[in-house]
Protein backbone atom coordinates (compact mmCIF):
# COMPACT_ATOMS: atom_id res chain seq x y z
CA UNK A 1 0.55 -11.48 14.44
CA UNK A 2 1.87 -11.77 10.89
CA UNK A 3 5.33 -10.33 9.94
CA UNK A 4 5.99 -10.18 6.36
CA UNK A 5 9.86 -9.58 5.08
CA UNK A 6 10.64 -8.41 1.43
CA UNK A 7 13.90 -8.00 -0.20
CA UNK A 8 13.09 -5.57 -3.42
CA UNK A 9 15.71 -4.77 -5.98
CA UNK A 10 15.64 -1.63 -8.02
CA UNK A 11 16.89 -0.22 -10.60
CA UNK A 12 19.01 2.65 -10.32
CA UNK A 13 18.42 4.73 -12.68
CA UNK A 14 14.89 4.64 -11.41
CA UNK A 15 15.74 5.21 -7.91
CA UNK A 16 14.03 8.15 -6.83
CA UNK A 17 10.91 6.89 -8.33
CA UNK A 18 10.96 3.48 -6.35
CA UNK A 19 11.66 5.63 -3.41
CA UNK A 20 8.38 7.90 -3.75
CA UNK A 21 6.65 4.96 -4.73
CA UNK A 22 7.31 3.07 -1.52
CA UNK A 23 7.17 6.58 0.97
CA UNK A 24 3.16 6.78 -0.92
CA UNK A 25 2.40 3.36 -0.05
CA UNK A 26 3.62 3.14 3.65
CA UNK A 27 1.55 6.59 4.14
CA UNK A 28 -1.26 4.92 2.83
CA UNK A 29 -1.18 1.25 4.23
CA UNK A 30 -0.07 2.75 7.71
CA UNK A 31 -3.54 3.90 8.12
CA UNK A 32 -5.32 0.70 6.84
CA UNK A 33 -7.07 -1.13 9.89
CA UNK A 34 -4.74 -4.08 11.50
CA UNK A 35 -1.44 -2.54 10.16
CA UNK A 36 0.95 -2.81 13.50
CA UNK A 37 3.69 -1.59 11.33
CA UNK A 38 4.80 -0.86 7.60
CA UNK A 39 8.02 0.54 6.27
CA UNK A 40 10.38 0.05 3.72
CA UNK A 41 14.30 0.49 4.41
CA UNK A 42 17.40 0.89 1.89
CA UNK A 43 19.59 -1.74 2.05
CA UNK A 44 23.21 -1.20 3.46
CA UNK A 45 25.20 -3.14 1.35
CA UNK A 46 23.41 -2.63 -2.26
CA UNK A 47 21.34 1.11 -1.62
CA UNK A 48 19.32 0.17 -4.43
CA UNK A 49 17.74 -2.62 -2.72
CA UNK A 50 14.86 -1.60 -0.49
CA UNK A 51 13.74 -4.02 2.54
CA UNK A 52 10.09 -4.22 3.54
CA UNK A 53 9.65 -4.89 6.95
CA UNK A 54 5.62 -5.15 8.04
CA UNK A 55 3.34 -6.48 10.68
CA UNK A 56 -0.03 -7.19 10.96
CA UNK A 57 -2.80 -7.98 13.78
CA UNK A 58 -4.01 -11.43 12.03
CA UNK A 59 -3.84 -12.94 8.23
CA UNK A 60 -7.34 -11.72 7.34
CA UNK A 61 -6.42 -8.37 7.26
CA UNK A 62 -3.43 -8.88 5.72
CA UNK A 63 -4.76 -10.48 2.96
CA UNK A 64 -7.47 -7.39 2.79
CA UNK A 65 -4.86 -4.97 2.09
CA UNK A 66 -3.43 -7.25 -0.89
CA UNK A 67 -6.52 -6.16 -2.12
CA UNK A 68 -6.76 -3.39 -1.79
CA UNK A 69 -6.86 -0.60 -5.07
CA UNK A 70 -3.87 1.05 -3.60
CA UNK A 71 -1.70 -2.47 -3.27
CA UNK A 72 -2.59 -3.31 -6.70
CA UNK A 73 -1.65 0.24 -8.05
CA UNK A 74 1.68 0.17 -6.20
CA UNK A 75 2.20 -3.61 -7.74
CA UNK A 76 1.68 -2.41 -11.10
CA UNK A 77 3.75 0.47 -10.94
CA UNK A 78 6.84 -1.77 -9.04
CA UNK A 79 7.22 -3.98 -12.21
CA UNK A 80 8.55 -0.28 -13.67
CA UNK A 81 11.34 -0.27 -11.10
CA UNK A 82 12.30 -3.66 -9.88
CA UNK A 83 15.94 -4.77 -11.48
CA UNK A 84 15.49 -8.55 -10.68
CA UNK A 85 13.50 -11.27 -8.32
CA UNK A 86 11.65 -9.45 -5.55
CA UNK A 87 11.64 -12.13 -2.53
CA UNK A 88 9.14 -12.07 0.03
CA UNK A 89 8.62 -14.21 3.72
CA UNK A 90 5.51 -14.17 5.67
CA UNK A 91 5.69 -15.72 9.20
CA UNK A 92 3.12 -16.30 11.60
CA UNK A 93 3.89 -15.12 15.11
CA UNK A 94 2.99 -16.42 18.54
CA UNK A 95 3.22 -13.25 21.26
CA UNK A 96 4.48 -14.42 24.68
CA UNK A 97 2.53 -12.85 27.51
CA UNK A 98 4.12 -11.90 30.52
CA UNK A 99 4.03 -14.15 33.28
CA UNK A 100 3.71 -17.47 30.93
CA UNK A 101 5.62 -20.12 32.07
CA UNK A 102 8.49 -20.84 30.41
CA UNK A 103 9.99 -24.58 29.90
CA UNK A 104 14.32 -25.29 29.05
CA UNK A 105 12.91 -26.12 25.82
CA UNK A 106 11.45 -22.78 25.27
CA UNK A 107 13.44 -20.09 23.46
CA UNK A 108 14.27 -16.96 25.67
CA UNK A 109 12.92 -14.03 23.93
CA UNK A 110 14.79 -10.45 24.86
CA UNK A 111 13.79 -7.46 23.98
């Protein structure tokens, strides 16, 4: 699985905008094939800072939706509302089945 983190900045004038931007793209990449999970959040300390939180089933299909028409409309109309440096991770995930054996070394996931 991939997880990919993004800290986005807005301006806030321009608020609402960034909002309905972000609501239109999670409806639409929410339905794209290999999308576990896509949403953006408002940050609690700064509400004009919006956190995207998203997960996909393998890189591949991640890297289809970046190019996607609707990812590089959403890009283009971003650069309208972004106040500053928009930081994104990506992270590769290993899932740990059930029943695996576990070593001291290994961390202890809990859900």
């Amino acid at each position: 699985m991939i997880i990919v983190h993004g800290i986005i900045p807005i301006k806030s004038d321009l608020r609402e905008q960034a909002l309905e931007l972000a609501r239109n793209m999670t409806q639409f990449t929410q339905k794209e094939r290999g999308c576990l999970s896509y949403d953006f959040y408002i940050g609690l300390r700064d509400p004009n800072t919006l956190v995207l939180f998203q997960e996909w089933e393998n890189i591949e299909l991640l890297m289809a939706h970046y190019q996607s028409p609707q990812m590089k409309g959403f890009l283009k109309e971003l650069t309208k509302v972004v106040n500053g440096k928009v930081v994104t991770r990506r992270y590769a995930v290993q899932n740990i089945e059930e029943g695996s054996e576990e070593t001291e070394s290994s961390p202890r996931v809990v859900h």
